[in-house]
N, C-alpha and C. Protein backbone atom coordinates (compact mmCIF):
# COMPACT_ATOMS: atom_id res chain seq x y z
N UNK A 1 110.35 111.24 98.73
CA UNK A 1 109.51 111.49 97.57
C UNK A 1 109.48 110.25 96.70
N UNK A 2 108.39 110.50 96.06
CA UNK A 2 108.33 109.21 94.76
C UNK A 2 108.55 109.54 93.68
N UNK A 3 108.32 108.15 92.21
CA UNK A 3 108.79 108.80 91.40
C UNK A 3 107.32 108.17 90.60
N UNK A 4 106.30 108.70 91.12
CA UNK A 4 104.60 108.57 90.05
C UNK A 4 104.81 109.74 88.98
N UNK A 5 103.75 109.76 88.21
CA UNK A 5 104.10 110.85 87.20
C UNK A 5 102.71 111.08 86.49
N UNK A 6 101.75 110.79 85.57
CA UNK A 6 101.09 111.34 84.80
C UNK A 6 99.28 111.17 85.82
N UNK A 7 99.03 110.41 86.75
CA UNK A 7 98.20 110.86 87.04
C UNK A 7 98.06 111.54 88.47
N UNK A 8 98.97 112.06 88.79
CA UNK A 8 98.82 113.00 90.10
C UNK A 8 98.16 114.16 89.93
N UNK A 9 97.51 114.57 90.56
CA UNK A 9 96.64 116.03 90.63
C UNK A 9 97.35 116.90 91.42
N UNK A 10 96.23 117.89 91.34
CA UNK A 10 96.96 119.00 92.41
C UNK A 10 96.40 118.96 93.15
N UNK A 11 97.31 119.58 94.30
CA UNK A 11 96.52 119.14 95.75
C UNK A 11 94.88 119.96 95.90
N UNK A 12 94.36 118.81 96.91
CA UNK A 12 93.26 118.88 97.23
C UNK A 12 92.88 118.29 98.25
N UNK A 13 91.77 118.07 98.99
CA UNK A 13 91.92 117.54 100.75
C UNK A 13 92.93 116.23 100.76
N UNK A 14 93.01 115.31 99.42
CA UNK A 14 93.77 114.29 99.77
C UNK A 14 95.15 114.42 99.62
N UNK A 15 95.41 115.77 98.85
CA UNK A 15 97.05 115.43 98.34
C UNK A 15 97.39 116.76 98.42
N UNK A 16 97.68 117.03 99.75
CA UNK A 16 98.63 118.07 100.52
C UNK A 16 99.54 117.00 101.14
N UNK A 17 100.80 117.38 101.04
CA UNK A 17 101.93 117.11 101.82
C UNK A 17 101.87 117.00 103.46
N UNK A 18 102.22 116.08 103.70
CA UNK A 18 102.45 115.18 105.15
C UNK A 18 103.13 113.53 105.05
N UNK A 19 103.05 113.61 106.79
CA UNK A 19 104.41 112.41 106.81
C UNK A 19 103.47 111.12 106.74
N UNK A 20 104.32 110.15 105.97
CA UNK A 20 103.88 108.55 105.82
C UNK A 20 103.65 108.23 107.02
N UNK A 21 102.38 107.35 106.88
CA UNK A 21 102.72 106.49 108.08
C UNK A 21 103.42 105.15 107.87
N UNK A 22 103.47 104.52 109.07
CA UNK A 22 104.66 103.60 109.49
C UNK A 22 103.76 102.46 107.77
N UNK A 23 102.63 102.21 107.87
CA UNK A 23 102.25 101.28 106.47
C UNK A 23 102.59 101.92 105.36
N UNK A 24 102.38 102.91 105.11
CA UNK A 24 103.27 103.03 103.81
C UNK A 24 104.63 103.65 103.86
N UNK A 25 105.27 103.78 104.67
CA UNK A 25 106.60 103.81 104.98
C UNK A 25 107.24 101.75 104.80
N UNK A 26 106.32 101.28 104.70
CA UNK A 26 106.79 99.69 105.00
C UNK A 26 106.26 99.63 103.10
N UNK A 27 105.08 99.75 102.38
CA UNK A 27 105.09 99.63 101.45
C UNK A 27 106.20 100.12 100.50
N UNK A 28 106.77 101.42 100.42
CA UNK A 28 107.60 102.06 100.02
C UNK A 28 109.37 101.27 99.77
N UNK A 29 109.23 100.51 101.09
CA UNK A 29 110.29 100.08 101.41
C UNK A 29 111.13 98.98 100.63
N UNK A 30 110.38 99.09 99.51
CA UNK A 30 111.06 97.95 98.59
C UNK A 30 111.48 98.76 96.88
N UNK A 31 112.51 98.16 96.72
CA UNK A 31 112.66 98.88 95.37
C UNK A 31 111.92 98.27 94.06
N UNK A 32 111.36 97.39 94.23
CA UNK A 32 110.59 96.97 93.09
C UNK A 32 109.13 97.60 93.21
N UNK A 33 108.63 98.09 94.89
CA UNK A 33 107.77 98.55 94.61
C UNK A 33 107.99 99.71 94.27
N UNK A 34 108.69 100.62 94.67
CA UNK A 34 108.84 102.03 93.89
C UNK A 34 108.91 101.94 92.30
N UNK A 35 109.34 100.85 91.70
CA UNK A 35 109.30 101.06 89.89
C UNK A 35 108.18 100.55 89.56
N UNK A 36 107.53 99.73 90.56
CA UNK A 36 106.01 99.63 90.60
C UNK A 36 105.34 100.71 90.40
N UNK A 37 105.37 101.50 90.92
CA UNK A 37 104.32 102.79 91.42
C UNK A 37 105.07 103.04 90.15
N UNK A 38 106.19 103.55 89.75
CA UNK A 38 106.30 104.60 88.96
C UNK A 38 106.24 104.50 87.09
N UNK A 39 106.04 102.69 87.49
CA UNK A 39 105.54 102.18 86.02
C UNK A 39 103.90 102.49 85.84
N UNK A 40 103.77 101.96 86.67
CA UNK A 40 101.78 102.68 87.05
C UNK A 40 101.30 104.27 86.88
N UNK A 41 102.31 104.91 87.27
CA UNK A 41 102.39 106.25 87.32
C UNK A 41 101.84 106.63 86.01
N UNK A 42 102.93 106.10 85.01
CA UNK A 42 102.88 106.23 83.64
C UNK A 42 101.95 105.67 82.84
N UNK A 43 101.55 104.62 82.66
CA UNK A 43 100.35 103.85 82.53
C UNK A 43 99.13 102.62 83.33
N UNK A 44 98.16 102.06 82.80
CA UNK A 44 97.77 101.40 83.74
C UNK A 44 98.22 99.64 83.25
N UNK A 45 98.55 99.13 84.09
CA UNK A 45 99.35 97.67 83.61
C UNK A 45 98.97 96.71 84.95
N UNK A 46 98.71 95.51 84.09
CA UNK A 46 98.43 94.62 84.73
C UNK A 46 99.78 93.63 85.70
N UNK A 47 99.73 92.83 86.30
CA UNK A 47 100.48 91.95 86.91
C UNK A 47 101.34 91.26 85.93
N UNK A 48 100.72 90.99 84.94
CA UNK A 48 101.61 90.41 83.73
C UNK A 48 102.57 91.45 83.03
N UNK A 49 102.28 92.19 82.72
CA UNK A 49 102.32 93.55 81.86
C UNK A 49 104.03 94.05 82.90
N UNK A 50 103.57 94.29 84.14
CA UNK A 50 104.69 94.80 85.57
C UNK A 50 105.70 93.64 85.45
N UNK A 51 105.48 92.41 85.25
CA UNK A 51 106.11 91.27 85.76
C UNK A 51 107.39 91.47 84.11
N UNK A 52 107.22 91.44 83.06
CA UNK A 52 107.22 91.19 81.62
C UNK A 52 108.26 92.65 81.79
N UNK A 53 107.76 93.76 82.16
CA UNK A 53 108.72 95.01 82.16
C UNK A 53 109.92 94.75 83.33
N UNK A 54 109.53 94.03 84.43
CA UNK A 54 110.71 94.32 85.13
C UNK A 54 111.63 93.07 85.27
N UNK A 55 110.75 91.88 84.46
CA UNK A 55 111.76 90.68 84.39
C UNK A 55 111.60 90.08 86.12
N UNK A 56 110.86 89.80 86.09
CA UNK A 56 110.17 89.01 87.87
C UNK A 56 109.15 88.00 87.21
N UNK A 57 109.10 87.16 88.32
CA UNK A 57 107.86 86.22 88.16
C UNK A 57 106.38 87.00 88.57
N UNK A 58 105.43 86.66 87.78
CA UNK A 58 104.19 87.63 88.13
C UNK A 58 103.77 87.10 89.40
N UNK A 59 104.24 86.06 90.41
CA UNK A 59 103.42 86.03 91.53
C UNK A 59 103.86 87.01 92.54
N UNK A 60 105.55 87.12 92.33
CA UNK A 60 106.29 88.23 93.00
C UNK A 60 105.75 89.03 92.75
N UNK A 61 105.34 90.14 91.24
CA UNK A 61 104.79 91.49 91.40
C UNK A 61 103.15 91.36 91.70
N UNK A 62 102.50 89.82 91.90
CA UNK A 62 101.27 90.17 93.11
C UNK A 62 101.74 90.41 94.23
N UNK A 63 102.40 89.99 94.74
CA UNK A 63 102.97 90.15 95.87
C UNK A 63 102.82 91.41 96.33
N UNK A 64 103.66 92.67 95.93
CA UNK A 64 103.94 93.79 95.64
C UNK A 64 103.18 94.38 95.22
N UNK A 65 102.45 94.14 94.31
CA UNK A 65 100.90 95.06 93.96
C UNK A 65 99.99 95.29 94.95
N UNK A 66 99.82 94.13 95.55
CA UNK A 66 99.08 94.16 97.07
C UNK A 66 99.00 94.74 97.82
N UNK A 67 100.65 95.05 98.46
CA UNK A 67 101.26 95.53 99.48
C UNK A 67 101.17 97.33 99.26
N UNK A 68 101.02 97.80 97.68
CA UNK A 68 100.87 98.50 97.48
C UNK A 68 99.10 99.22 96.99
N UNK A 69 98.41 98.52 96.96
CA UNK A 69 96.75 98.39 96.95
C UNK A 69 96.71 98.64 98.46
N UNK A 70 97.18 97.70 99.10
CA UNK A 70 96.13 97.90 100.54
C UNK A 70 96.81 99.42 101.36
N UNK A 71 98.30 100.22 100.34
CA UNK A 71 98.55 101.43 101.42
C UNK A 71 97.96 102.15 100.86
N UNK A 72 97.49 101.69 99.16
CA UNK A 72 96.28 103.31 99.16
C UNK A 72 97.37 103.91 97.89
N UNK A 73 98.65 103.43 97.32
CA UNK A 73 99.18 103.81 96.15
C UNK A 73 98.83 103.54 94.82
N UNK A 74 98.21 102.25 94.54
CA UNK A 74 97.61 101.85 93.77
C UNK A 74 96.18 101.10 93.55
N UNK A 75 95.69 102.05 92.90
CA UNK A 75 94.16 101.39 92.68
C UNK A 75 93.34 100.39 91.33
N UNK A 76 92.99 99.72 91.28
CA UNK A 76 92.54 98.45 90.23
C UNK A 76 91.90 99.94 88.65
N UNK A 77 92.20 99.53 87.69
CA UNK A 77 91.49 100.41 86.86
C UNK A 77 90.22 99.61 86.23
N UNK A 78 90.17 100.03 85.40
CA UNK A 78 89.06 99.73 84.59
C UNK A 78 89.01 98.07 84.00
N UNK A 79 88.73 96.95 84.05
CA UNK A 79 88.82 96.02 83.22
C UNK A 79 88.73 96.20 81.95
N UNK A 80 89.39 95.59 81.00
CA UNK A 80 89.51 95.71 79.82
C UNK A 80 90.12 94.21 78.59
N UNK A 81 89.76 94.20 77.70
CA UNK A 81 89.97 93.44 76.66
C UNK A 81 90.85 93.23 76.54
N UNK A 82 92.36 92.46 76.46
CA UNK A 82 93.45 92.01 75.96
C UNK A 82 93.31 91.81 74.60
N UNK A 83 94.62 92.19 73.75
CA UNK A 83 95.25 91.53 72.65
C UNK A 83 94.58 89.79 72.36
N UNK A 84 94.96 89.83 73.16
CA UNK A 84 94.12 87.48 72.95
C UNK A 84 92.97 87.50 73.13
N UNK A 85 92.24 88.38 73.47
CA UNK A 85 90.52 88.36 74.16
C UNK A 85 90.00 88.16 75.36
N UNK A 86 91.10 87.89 76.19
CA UNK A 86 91.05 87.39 77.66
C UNK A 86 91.06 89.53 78.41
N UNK A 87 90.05 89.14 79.50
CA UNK A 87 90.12 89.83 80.39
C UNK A 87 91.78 90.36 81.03
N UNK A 88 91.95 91.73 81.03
CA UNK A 88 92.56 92.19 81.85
C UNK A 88 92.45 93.00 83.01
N UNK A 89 92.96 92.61 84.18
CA UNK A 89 92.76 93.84 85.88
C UNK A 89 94.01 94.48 85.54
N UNK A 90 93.80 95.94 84.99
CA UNK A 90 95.24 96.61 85.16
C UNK A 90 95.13 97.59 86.54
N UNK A 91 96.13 98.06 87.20
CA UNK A 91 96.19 99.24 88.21
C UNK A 91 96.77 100.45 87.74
N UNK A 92 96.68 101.72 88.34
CA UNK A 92 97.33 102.68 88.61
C UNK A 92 97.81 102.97 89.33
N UNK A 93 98.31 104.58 89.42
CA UNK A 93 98.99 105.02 90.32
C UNK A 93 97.93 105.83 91.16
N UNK A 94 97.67 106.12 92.46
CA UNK A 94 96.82 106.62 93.01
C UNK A 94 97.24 108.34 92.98
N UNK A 95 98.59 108.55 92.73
CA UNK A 95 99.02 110.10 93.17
C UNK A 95 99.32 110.46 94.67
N UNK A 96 98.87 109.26 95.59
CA UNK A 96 99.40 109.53 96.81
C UNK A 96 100.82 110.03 97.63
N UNK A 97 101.08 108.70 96.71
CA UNK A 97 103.01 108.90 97.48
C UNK A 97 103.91 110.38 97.06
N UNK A 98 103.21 111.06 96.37
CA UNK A 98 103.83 112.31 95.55
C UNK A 98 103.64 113.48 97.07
N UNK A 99 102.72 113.01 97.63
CA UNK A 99 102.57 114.36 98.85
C UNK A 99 102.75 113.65 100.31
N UNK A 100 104.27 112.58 100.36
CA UNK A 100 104.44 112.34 101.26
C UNK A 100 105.68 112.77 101.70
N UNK A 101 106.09 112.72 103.26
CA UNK A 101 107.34 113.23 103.33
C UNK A 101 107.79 112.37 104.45
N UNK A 102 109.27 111.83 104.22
CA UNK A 102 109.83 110.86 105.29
C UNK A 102 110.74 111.80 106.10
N UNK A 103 110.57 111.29 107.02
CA UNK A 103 111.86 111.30 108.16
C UNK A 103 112.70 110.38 107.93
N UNK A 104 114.09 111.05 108.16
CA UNK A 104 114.98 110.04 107.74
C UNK A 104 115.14 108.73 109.49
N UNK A 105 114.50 109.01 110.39
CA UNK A 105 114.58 108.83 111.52
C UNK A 105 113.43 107.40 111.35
N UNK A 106 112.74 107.61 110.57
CA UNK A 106 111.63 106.53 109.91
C UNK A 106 112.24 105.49 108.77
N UNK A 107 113.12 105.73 108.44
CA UNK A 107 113.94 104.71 107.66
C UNK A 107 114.47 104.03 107.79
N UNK A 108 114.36 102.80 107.44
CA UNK A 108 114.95 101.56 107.97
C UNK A 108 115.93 101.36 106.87
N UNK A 109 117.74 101.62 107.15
CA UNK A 109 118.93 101.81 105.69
C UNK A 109 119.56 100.31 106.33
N UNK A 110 119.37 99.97 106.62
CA UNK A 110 120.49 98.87 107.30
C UNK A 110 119.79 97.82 105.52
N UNK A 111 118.90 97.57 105.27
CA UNK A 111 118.98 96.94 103.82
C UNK A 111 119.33 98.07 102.41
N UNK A 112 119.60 99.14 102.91
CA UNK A 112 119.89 99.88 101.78
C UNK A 112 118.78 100.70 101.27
N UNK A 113 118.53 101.76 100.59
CA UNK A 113 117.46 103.03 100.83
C UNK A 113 116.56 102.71 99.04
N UNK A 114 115.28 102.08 99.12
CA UNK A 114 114.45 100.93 98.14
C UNK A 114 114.30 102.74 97.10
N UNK A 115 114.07 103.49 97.49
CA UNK A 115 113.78 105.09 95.77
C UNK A 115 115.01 105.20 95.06
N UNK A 116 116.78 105.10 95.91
CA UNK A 116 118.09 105.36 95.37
C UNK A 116 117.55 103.99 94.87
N UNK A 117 117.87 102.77 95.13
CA UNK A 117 118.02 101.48 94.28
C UNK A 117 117.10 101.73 92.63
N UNK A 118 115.75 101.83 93.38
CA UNK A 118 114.41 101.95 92.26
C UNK A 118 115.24 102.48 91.35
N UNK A 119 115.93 103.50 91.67
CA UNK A 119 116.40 104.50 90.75
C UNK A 119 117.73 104.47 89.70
N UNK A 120 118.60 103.61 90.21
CA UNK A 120 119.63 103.48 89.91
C UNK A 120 119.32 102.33 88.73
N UNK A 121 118.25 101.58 89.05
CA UNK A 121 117.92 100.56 88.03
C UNK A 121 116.99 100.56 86.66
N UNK A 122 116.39 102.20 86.93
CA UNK A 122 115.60 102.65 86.12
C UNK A 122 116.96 103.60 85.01
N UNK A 123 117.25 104.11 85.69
CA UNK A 123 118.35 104.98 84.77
C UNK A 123 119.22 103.73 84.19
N UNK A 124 119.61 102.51 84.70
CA UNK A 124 120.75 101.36 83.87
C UNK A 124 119.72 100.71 82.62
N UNK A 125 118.51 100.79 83.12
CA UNK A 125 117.57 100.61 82.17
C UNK A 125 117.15 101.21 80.57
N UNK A 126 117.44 102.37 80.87
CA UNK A 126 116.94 103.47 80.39
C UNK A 126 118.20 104.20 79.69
N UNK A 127 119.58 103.93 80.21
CA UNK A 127 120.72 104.24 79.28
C UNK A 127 121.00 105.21 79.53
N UNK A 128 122.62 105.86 79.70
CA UNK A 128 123.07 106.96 79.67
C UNK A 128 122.60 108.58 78.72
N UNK A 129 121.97 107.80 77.25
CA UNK A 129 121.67 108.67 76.71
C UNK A 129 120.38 109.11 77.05
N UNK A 130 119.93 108.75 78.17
CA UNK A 130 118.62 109.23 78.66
C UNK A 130 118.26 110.48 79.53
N UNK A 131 120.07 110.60 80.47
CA UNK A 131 120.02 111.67 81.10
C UNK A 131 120.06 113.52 80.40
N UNK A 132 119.05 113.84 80.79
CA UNK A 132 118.56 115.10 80.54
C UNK A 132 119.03 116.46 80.73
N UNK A 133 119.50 116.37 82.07
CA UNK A 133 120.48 117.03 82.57
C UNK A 133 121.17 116.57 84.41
N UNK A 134 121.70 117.53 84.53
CA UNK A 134 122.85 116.60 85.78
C UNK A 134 123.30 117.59 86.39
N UNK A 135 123.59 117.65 87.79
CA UNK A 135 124.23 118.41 88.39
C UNK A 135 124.94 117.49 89.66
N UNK A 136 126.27 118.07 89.27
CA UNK A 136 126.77 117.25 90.70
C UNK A 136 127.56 118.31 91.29
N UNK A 137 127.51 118.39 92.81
CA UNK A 137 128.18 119.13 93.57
C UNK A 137 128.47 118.86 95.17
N UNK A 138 129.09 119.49 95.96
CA UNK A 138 129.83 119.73 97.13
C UNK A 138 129.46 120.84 97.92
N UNK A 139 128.88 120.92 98.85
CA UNK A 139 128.48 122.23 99.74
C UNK A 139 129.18 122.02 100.64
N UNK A 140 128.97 123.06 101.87
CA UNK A 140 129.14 122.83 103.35
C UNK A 140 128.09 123.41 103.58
N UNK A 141 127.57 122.77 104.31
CA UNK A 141 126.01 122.82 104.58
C UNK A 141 126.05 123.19 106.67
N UNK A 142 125.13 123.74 107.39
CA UNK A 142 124.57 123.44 108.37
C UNK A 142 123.44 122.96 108.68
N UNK A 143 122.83 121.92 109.56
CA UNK A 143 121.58 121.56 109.27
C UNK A 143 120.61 122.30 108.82
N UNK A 144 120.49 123.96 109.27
CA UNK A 144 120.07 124.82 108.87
C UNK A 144 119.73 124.66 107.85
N UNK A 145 120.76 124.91 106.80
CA UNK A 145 121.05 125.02 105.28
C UNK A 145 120.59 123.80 104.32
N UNK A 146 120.73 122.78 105.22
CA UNK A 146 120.71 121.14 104.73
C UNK A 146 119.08 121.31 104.28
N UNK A 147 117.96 122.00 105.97
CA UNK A 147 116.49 122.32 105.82
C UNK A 147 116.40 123.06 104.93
N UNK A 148 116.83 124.55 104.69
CA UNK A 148 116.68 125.25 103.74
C UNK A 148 117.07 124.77 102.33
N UNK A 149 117.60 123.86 101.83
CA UNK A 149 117.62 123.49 100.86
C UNK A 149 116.73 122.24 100.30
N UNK A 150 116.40 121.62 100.81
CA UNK A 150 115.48 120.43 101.13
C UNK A 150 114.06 121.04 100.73
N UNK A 151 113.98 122.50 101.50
CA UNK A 151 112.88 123.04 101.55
C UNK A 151 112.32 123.77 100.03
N UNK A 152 113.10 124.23 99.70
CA UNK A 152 113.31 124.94 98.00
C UNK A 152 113.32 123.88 97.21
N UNK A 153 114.07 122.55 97.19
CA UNK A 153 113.99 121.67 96.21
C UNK A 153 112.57 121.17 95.93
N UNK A 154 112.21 120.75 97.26
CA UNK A 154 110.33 120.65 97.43
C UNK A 154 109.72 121.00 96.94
N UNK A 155 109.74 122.35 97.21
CA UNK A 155 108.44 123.53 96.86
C UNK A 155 108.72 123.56 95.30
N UNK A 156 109.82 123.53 94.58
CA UNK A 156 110.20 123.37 92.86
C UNK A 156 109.47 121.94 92.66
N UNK A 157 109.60 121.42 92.91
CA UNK A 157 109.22 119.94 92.53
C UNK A 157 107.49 119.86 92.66
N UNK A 158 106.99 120.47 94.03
CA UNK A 158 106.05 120.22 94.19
C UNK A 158 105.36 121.29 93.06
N UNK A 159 105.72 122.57 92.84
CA UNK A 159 105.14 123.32 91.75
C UNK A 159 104.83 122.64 90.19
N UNK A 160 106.25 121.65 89.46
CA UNK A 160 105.22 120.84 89.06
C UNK A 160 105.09 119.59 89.06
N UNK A 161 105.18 119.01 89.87
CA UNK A 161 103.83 117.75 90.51
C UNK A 161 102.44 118.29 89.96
N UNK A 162 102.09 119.59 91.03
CA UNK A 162 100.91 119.92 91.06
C UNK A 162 99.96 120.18 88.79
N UNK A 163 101.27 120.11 88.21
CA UNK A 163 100.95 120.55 87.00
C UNK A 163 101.04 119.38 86.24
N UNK A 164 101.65 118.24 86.24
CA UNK A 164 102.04 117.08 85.56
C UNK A 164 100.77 116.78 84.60
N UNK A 165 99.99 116.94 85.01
CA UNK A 165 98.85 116.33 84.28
C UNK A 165 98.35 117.15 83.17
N UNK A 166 99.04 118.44 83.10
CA UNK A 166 98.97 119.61 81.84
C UNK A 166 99.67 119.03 80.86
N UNK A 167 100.67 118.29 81.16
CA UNK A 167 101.91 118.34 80.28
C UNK A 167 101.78 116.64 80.27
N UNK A 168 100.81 115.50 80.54
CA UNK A 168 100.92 113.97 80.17
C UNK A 168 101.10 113.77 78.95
N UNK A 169 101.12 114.60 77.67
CA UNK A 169 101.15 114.15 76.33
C UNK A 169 102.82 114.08 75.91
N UNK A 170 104.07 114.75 77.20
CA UNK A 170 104.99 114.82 77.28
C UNK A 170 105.57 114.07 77.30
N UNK A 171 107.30 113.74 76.92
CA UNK A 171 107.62 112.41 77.71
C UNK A 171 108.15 112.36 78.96
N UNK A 172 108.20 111.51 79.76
CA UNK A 172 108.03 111.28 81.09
C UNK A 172 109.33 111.55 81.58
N UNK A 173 109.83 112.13 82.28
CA UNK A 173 111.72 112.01 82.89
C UNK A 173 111.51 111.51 84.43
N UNK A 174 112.53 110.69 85.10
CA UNK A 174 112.29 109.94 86.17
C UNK A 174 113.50 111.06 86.94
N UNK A 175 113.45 111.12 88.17
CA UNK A 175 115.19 111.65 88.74
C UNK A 175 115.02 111.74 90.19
N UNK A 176 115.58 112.26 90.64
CA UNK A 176 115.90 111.89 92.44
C UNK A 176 117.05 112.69 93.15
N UNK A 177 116.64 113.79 93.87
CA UNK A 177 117.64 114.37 94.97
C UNK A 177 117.92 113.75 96.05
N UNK A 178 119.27 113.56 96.21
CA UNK A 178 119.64 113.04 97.20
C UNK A 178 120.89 113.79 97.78
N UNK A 179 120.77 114.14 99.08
CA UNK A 179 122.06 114.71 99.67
C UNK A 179 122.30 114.14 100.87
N UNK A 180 123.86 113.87 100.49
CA UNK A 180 124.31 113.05 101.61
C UNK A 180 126.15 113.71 102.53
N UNK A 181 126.55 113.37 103.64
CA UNK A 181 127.72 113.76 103.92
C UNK A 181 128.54 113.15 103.38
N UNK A 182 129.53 113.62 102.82
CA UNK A 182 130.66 112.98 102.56
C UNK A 182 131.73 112.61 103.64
N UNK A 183 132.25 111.10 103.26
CA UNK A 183 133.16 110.36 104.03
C UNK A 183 134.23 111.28 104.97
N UNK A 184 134.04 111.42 105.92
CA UNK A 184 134.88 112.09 106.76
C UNK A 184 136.85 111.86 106.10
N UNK A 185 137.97 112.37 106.54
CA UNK A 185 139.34 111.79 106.31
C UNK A 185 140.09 112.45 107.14
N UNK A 186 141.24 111.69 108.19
CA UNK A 186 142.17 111.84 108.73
C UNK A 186 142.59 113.05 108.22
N UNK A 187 143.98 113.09 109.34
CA UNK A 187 144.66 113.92 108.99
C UNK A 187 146.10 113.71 107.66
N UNK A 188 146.05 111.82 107.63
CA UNK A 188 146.81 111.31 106.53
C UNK A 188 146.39 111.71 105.22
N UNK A 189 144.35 111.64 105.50
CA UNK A 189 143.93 111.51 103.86
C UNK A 189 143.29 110.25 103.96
N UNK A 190 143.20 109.39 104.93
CA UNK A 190 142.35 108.33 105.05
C UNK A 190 141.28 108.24 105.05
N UNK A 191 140.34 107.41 104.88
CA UNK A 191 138.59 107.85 105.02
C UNK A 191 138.44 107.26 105.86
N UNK A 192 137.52 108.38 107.22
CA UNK A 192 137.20 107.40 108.49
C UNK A 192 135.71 107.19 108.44
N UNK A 193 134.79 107.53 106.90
CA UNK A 193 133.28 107.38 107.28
C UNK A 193 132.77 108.57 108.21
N UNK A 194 131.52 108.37 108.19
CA UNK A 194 130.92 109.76 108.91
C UNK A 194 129.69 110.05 108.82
């Protein structure tokens, strides 16, 4: 899942849920583009504007704007007037990446997983006093259970996705499920990974 936010719709022939393909599974794949999308999400901002918020050189977030234009996440908005009088090209968020779904079998982790990073750098950003609420916990799960829960978190999330745009005068909260196994341990108490 992504983390876009104020202009996603509800689904309609384009934005029903299905799997990425391998190009935007490759766009996705970077964590600057995910705070890309999800700065866009929120408003429409130019290359300067992206570059200035995330502390990058603006040729890097062309770079990345691109990569994210040509999968169809972000689209050019409206030209408009700058503060100085100079022309601005800002983008958005298209609402796409909100009705996609990965296989974890489609993920390339050997550089590390680009929505946890996005994410971890948006919340250090954004300050402890930002978190809203929190839940941390421990199951024993069967894959079964792992689907069935995966499956409910979705369908909550996707209920409002589909509404976000009722509630844009709101302020925005960013967040991210992630479930993972915990480190296997001997019979000492050692951690053997897992």
């Amino acid at each position: 899942m992504s983390e876009e936010s104020s202009s996603v719709s509800a689904p309609g022939p384009d934005n029903k849920r299905r799997p990425a393909t391998p190009q935007e599974l490759k766009a996705m794949s970077h964590p600057l583009r995910v705070r890309i999308l999800r700065l866009c999400g929120d408003s429409e901002l130019t290359n300067k504007q992206l570059a200035d918020r995330l502390g990058v050189d603006p040729g890097t977030v062309y770079y990345h704007v691109r990569q994210l234009v040509e999968a169809g996440f972000l689209e050019p908005a409206a030209v408009r007037t700058g503060e100085s009088g100079a022309l601005e090209k800002p983008y958005r968020s298209t609402g796409k990446s909100w009705w996609l779904t990965v296989s974890l079998e489609d993920l390339d982790l050997s550089d590390g997983l680009a929505p946890v990073e996005a994410f971890q750098q948006e919340l250090a950003e954004a300050g402890p006093a930002s978190v809203a609420t929190f839940a941390r916990f421990s199951l024993h799960l069967s894959p079964e259970d792992v689907a069935e829960l995966d499956r409910r978190i979705v369908a909550v999330l996707d209920d409002f996705i589909e509404t976000d745009a009722e509630r844009a005068h709101l302020p925005a909260h960013g967040g991210i499920f992630v479930l993972h196994r915990t480190a296997a341990r001997d019979g000492d108490g050692a951690q053997t990974g897992g």
